[in-house]
PDB file of N, CA and C in Angstrom:
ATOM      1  N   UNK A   1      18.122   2.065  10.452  1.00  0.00           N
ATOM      2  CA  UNK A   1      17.455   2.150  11.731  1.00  0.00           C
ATOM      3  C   UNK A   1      16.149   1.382  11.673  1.00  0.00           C
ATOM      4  N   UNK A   2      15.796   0.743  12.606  1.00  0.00           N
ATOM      5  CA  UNK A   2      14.317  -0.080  13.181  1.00  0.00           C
ATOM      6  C   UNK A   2      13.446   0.907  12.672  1.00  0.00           C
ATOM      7  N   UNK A   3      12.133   0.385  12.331  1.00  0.00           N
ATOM      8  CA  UNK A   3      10.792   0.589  12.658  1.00  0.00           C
ATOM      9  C   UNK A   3      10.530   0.621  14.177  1.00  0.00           C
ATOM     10  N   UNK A   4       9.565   1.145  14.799  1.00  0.00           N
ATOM     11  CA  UNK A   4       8.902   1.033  15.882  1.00  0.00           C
ATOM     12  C   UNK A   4       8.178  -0.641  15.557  1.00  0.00           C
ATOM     13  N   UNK A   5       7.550  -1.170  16.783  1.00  0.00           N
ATOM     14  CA  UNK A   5       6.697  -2.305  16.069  1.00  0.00           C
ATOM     15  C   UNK A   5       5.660  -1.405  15.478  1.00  0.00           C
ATOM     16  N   UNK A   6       5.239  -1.052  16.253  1.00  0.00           N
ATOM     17  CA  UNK A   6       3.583  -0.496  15.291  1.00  0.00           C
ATOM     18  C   UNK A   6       3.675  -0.324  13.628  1.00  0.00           C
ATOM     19  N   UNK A   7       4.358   0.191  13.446  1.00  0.00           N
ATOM     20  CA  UNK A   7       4.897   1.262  12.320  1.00  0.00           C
ATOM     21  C   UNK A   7       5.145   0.007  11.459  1.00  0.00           C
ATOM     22  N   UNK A   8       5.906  -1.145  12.033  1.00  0.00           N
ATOM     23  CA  UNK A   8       6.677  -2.327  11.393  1.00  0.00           C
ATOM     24  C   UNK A   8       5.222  -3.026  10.595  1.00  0.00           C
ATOM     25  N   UNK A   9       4.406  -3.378  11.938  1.00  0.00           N
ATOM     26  CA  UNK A   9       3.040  -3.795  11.726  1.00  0.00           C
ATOM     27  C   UNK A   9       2.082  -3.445  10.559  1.00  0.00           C
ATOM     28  N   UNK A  10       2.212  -1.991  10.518  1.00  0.00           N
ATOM     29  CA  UNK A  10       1.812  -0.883   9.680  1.00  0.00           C
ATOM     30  C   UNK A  10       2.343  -1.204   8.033  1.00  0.00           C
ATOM     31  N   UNK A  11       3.465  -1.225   8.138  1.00  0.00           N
ATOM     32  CA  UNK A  11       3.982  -1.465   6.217  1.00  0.00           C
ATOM     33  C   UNK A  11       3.595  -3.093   5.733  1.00  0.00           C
ATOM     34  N   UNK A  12       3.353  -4.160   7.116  1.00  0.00           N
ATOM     35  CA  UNK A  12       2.915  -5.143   6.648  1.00  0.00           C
ATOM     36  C   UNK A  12       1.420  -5.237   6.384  1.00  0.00           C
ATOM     37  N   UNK A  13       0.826  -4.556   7.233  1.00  0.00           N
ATOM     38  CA  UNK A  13      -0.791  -4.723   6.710  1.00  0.00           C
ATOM     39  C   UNK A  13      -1.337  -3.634   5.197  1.00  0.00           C
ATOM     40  N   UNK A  14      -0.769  -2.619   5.160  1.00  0.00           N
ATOM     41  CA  UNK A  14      -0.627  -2.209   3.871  1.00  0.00           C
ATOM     42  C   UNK A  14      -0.563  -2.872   2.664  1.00  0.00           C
ATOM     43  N   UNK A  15       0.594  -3.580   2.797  1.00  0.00           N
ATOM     44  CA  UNK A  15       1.339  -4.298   1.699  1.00  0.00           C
ATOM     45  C   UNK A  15       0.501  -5.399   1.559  1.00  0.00           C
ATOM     46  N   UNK A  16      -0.155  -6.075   2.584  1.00  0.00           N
ATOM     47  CA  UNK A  16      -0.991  -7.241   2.575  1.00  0.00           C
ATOM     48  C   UNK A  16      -2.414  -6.996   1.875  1.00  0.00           C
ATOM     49  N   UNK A  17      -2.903  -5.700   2.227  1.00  0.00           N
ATOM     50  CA  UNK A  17      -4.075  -5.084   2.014  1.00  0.00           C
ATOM     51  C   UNK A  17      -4.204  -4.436   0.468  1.00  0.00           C
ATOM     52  N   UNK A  18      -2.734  -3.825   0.254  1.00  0.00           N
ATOM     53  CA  UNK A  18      -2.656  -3.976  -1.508  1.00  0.00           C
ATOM     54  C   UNK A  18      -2.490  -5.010  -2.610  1.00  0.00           C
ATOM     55  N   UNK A  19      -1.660  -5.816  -1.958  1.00  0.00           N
ATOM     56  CA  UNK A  19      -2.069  -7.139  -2.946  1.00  0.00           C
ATOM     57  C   UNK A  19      -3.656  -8.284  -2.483  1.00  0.00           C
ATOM     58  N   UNK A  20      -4.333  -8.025  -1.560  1.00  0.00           N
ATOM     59  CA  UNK A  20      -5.636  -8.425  -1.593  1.00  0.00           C
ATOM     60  C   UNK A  20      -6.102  -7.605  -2.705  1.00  0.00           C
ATOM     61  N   UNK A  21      -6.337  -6.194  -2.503  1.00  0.00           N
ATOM     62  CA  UNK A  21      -6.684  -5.888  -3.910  1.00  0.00           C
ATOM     63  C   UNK A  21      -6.543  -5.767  -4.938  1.00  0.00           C
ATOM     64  N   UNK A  22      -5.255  -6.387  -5.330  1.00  0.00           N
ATOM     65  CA  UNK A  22      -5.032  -6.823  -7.042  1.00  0.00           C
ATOM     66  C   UNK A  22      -5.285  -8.272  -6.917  1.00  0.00           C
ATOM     67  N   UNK A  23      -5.716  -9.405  -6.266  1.00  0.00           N
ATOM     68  CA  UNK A  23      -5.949 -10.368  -6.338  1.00  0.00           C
ATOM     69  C   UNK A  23      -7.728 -10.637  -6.520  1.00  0.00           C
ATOM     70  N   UNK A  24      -8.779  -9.787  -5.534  1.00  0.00           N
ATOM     71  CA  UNK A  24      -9.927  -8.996  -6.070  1.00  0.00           C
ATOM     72  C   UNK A  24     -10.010  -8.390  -7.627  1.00  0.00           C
ATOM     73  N   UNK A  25      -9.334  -7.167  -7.551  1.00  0.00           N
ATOM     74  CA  UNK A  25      -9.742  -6.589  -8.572  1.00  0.00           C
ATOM     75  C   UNK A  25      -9.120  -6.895 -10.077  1.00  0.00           C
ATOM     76  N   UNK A  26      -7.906  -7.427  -9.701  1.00  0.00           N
ATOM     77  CA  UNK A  26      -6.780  -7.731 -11.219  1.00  0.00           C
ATOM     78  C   UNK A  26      -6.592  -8.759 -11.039  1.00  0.00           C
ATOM     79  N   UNK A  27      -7.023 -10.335 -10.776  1.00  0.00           N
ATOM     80  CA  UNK A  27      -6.062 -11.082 -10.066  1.00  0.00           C
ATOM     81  C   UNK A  27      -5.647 -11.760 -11.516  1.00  0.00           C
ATOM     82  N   UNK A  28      -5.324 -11.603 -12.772  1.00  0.00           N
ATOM     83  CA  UNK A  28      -4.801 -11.850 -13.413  1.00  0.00           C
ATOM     84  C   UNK A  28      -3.480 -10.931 -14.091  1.00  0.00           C
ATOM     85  N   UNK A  29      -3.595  -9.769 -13.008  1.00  0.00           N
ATOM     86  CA  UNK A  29      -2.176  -8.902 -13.368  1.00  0.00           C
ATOM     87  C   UNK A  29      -1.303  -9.466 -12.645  1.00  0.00           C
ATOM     88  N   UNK A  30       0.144  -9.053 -12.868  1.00  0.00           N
ATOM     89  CA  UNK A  30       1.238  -9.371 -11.981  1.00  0.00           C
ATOM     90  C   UNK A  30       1.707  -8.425 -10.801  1.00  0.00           C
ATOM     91  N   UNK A  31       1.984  -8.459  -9.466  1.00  0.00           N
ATOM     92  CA  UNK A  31       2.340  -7.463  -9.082  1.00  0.00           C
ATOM     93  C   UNK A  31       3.461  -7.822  -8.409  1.00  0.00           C
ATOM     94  N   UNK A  32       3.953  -6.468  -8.312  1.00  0.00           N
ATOM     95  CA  UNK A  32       5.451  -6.006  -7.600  1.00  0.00           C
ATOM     96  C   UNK A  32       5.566  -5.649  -6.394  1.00  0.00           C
ATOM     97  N   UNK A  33       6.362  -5.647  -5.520  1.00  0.00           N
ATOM     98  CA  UNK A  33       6.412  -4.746  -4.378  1.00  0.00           C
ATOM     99  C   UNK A  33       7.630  -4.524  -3.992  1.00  0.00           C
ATOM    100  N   UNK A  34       8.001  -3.915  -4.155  1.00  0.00           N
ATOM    101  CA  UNK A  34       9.255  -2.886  -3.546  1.00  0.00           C
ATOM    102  C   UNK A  34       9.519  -2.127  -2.126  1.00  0.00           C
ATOM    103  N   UNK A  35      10.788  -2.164  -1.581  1.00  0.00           N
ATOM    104  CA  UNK A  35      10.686  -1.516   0.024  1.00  0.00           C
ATOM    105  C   UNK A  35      12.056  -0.905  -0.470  1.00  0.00           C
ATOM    106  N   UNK A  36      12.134  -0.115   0.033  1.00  0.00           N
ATOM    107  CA  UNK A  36      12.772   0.773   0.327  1.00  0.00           C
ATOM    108  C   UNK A  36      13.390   1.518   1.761  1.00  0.00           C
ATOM    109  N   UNK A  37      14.806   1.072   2.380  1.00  0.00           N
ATOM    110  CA  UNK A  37      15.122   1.350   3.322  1.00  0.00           C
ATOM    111  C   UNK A  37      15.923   2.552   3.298  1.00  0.00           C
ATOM    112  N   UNK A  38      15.055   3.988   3.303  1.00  0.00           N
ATOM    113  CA  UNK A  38      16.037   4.994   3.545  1.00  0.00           C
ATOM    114  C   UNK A  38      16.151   5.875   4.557  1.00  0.00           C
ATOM    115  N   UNK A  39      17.429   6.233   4.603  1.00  0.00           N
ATOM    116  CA  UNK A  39      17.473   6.680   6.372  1.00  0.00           C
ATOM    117  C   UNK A  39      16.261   7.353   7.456  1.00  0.00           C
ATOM    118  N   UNK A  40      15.889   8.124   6.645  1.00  0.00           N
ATOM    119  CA  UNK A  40      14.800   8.927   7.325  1.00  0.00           C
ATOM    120  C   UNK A  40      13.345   8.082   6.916  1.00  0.00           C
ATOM    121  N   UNK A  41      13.127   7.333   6.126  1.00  0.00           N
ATOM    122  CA  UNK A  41      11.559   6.776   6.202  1.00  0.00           C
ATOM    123  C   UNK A  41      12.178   5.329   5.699  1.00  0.00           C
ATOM    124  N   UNK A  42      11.021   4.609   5.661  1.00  0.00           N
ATOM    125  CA  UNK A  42      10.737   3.314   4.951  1.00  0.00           C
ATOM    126  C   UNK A  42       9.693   3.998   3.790  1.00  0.00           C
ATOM    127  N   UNK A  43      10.080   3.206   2.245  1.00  0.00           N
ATOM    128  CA  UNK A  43       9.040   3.273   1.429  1.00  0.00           C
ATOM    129  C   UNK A  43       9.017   1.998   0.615  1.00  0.00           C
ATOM    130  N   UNK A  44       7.245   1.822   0.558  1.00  0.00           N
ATOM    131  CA  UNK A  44       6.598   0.391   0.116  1.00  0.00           C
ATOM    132  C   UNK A  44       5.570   1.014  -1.045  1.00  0.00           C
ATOM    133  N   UNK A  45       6.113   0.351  -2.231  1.00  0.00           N
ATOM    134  CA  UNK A  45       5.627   0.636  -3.116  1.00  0.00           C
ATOM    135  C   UNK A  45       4.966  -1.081  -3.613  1.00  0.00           C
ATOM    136  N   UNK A  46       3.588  -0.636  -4.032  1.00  0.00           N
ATOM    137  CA  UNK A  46       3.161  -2.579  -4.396  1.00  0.00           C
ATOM    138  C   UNK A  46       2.012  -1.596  -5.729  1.00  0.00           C
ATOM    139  N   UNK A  47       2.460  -2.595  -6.994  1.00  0.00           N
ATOM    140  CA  UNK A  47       2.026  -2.062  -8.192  1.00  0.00           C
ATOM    141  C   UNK A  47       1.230  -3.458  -8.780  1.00  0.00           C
ATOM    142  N   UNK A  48       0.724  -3.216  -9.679  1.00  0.00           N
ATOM    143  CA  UNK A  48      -0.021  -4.090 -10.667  1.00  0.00           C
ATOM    144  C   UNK A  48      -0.208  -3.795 -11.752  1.00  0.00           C
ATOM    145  N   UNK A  49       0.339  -4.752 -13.279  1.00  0.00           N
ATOM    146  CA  UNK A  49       0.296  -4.578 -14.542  1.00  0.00           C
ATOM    147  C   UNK A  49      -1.237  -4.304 -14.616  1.00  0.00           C
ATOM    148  N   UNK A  50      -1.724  -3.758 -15.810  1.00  0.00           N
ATOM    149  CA  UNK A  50      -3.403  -3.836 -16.412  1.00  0.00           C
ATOM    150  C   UNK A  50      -3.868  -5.199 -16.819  1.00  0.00           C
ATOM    151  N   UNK A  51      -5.071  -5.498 -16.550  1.00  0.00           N
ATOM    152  CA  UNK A  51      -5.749  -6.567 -16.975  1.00  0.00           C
ATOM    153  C   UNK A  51      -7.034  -6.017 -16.627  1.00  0.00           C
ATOM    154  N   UNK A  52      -7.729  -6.992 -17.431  1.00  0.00           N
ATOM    155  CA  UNK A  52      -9.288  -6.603 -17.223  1.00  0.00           C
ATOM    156  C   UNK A  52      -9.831  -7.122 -16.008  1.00  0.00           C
ATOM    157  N   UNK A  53     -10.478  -6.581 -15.255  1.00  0.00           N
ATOM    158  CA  UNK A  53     -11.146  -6.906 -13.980  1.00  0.00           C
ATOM    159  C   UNK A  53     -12.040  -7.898 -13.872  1.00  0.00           C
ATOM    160  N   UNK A  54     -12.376  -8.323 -13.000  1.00  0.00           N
ATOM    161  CA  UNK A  54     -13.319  -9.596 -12.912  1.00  0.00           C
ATOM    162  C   UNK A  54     -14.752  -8.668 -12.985  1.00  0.00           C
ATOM    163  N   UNK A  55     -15.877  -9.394 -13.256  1.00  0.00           N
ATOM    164  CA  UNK A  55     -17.209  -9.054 -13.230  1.00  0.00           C
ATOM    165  C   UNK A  55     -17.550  -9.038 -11.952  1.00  0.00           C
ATOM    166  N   UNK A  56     -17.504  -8.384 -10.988  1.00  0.00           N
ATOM    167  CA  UNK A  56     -17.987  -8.315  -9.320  1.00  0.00           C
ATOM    168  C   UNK A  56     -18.608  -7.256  -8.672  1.00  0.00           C
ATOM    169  N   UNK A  57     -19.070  -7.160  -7.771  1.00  0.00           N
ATOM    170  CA  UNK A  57     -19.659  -5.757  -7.283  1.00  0.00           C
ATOM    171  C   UNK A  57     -18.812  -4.780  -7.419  1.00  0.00           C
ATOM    172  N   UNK A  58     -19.412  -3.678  -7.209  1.00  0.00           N
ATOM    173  CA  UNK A  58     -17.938  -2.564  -7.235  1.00  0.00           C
ATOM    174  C   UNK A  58     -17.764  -2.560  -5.481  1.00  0.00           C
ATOM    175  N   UNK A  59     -16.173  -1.976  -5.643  1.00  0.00           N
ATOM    176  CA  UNK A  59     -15.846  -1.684  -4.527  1.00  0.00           C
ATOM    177  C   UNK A  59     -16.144  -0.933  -3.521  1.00  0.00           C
ATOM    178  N   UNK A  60     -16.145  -0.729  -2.008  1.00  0.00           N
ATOM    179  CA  UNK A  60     -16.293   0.767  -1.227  1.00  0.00           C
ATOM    180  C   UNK A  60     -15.630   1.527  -1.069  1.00  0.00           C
ATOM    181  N   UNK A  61     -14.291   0.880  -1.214  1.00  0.00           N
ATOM    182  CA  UNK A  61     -12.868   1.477  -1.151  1.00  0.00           C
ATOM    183  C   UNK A  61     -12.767   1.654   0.290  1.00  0.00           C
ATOM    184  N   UNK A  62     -13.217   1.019   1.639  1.00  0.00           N
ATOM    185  CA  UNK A  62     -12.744   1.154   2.714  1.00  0.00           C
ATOM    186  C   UNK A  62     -11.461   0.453   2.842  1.00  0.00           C
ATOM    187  N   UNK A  63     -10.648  -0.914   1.896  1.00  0.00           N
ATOM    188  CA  UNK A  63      -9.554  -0.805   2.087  1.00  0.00           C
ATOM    189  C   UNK A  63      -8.169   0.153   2.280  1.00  0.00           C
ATOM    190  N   UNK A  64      -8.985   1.304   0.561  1.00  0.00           N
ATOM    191  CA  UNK A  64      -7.670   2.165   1.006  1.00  0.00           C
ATOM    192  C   UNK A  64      -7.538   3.681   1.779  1.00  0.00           C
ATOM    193  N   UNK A  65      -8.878   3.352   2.536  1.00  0.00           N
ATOM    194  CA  UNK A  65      -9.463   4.180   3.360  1.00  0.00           C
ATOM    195  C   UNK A  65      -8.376   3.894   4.461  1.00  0.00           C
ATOM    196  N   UNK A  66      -8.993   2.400   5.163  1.00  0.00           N
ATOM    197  CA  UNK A  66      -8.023   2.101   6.134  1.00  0.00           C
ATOM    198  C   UNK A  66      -6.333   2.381   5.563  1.00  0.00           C
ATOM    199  N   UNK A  67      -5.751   1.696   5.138  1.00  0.00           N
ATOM    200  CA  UNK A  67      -4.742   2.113   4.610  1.00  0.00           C
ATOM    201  C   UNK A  67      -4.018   3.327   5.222  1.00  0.00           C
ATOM    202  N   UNK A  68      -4.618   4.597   4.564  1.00  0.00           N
ATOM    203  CA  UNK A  68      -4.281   5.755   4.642  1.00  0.00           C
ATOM    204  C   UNK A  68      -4.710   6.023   5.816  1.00  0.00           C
ATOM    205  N   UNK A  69      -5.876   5.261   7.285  1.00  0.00           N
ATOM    206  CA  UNK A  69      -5.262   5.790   8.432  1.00  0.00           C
ATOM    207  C   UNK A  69      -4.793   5.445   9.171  1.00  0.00           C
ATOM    208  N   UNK A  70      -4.367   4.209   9.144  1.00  0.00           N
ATOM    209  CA  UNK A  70      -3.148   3.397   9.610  1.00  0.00           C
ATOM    210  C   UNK A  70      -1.979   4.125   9.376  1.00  0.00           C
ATOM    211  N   UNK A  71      -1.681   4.026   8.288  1.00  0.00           N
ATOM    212  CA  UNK A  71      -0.255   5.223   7.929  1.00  0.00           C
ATOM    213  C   UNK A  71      -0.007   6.293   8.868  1.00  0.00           C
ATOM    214  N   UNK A  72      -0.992   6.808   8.783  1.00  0.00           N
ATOM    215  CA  UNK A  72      -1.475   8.395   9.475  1.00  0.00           C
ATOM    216  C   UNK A  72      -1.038   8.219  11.017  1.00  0.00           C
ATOM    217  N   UNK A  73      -1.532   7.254  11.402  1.00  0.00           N
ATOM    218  CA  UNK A  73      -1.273   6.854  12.948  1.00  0.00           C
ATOM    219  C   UNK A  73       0.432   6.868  13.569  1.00  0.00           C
ATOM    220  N   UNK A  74       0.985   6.349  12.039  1.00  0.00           N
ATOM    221  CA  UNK A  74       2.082   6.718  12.816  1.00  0.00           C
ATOM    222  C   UNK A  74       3.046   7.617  11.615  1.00  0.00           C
ATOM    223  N   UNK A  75       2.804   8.774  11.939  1.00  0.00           N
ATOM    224  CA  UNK A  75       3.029   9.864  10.667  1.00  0.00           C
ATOM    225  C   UNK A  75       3.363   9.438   9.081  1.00  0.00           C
ATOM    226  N   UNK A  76       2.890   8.406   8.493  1.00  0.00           N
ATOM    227  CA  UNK A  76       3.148   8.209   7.049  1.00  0.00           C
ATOM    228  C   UNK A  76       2.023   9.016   6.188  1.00  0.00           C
ATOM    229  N   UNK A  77       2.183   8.622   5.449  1.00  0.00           N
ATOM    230  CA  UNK A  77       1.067   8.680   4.239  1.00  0.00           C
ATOM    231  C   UNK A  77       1.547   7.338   3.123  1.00  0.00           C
ATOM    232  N   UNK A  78      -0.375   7.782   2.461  1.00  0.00           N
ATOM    233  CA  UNK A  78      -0.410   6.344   1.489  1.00  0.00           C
ATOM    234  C   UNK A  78      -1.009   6.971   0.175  1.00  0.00           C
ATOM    235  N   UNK A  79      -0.246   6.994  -0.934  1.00  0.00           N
ATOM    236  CA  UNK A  79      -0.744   7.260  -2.076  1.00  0.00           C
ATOM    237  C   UNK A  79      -1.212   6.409  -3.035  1.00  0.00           C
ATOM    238  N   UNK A  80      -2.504   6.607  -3.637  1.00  0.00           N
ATOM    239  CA  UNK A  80      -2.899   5.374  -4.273  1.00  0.00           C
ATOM    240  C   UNK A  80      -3.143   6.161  -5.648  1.00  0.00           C
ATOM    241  N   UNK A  81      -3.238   5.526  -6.758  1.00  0.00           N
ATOM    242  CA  UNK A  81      -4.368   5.733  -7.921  1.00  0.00           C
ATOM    243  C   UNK A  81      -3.866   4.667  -9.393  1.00  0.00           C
ATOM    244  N   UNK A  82      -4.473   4.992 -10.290  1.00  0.00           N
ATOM    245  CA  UNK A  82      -4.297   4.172 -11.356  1.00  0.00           C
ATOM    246  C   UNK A  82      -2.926   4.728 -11.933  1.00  0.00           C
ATOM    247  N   UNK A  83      -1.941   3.765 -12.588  1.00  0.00           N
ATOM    248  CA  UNK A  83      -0.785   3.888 -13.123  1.00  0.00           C
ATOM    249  C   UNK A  83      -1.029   4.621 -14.297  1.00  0.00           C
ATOM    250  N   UNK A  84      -0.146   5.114 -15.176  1.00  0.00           N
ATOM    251  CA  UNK A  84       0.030   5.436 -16.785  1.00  0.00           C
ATOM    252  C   UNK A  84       0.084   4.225 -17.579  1.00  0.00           C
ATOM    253  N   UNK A  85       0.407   2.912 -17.035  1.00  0.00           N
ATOM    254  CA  UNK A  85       0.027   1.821 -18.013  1.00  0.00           C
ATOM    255  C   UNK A  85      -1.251   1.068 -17.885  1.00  0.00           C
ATOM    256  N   UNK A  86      -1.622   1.600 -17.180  1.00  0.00           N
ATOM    257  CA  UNK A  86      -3.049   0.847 -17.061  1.00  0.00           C
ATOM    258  C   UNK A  86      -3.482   0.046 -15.554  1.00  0.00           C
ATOM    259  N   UNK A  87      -2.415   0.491 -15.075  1.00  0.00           N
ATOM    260  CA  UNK A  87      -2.140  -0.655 -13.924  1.00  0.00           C
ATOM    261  C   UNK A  87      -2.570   0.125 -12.657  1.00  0.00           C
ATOM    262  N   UNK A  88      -2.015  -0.250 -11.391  1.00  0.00           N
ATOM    263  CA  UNK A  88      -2.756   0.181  -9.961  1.00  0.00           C
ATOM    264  C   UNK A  88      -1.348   0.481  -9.479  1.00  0.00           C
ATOM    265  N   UNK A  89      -0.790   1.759  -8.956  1.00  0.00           N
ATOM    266  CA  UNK A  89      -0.145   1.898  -7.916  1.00  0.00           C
ATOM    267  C   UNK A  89      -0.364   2.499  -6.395  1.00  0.00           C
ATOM    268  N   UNK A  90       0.068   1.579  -5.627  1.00  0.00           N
ATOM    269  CA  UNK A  90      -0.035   2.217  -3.547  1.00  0.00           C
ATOM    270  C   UNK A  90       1.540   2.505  -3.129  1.00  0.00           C
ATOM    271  N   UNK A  91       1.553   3.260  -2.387  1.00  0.00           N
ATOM    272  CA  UNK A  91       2.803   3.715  -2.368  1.00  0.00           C
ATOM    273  C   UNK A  91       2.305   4.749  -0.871  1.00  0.00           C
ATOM    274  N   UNK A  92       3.557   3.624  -0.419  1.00  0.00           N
ATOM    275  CA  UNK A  92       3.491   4.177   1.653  1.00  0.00           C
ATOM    276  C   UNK A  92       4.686   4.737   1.644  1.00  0.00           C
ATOM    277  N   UNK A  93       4.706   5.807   2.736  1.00  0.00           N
ATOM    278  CA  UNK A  93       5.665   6.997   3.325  1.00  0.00           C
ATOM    279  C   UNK A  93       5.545   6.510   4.383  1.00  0.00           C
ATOM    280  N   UNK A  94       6.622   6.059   6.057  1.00  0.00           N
ATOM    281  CA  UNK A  94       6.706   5.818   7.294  1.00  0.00           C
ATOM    282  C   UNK A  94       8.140   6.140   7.235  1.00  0.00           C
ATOM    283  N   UNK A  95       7.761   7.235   8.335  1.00  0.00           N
ATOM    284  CA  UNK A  95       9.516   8.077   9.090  1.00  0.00           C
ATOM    285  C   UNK A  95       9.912   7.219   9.973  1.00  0.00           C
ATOM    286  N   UNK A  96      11.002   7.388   9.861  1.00  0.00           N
ATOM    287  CA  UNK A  96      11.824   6.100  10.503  1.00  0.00           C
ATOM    288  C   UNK A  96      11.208   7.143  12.196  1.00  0.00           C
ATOM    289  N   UNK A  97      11.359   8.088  12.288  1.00  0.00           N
ATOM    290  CA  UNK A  97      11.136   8.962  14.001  1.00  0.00           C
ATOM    291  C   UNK A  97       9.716   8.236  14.802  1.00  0.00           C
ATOM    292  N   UNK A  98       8.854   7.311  14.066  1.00  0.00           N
ATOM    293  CA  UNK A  98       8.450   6.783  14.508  1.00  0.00           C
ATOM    294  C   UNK A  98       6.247   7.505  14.508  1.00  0.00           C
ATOM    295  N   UNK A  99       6.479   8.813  15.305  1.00  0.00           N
ATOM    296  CA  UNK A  99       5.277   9.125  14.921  1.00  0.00           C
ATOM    297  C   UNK A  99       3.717   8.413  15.593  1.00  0.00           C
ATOM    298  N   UNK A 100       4.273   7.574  16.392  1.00  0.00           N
ATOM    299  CA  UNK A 100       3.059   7.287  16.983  1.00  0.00           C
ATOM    300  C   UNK A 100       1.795   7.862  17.851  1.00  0.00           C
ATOM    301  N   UNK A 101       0.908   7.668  17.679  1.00  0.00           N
ATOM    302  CA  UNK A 101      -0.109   8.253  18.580  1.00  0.00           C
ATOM    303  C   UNK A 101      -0.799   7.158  19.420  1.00  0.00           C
TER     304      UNK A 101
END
């Protein structure tokens, strides 16, 4: 089943917005991204191996601020934090029912 557009809109600016930040913060890791079409949601998973970070300001983290309320807008959620290998995982939830406000 379709995405709504919004929702469609939604897993692309995510996904865009997580690999900006492994290109910022790791841009010498590799990353992945994975989708997942299952009946009841879409899931977008975008990861990054460990590498050492560049020397730069620190972050505010309003990327994965936004993120998580974009999601929200149209009933997902967005889980973020550091991997077990060292690496960065984001990982979006969007119900296929759509969920818009």
């Amino acid at each position: 089943r379709p995405l709504t557009p919004g929702a469609e809109l939604c897993a692309y600016r995510v996904a865009q917005e997580a690999l900006t930040n492994v290109l910022k913060h790791a841009p010498a890791a590799e990353a992945t991204v994975v989708v997942h079409h299952d009946p009841d949601e879409l899931r977008l998973e975008v990861g990054n191996t460990s590498c050492t970070p560049p020397k730069s300001a620190p972050s505010t983290g309003h990327g994965l601020i936004g993120m998580c309320e974009r999601a929200r807008m149209y009933g997902g959620t967005v889980r973020s934090g550091p991997r077990a290998d060292g690496g960065f995982q984001v990982d979006l939830r969007l119900p296929r029912s759509g969920g818009e406000h």
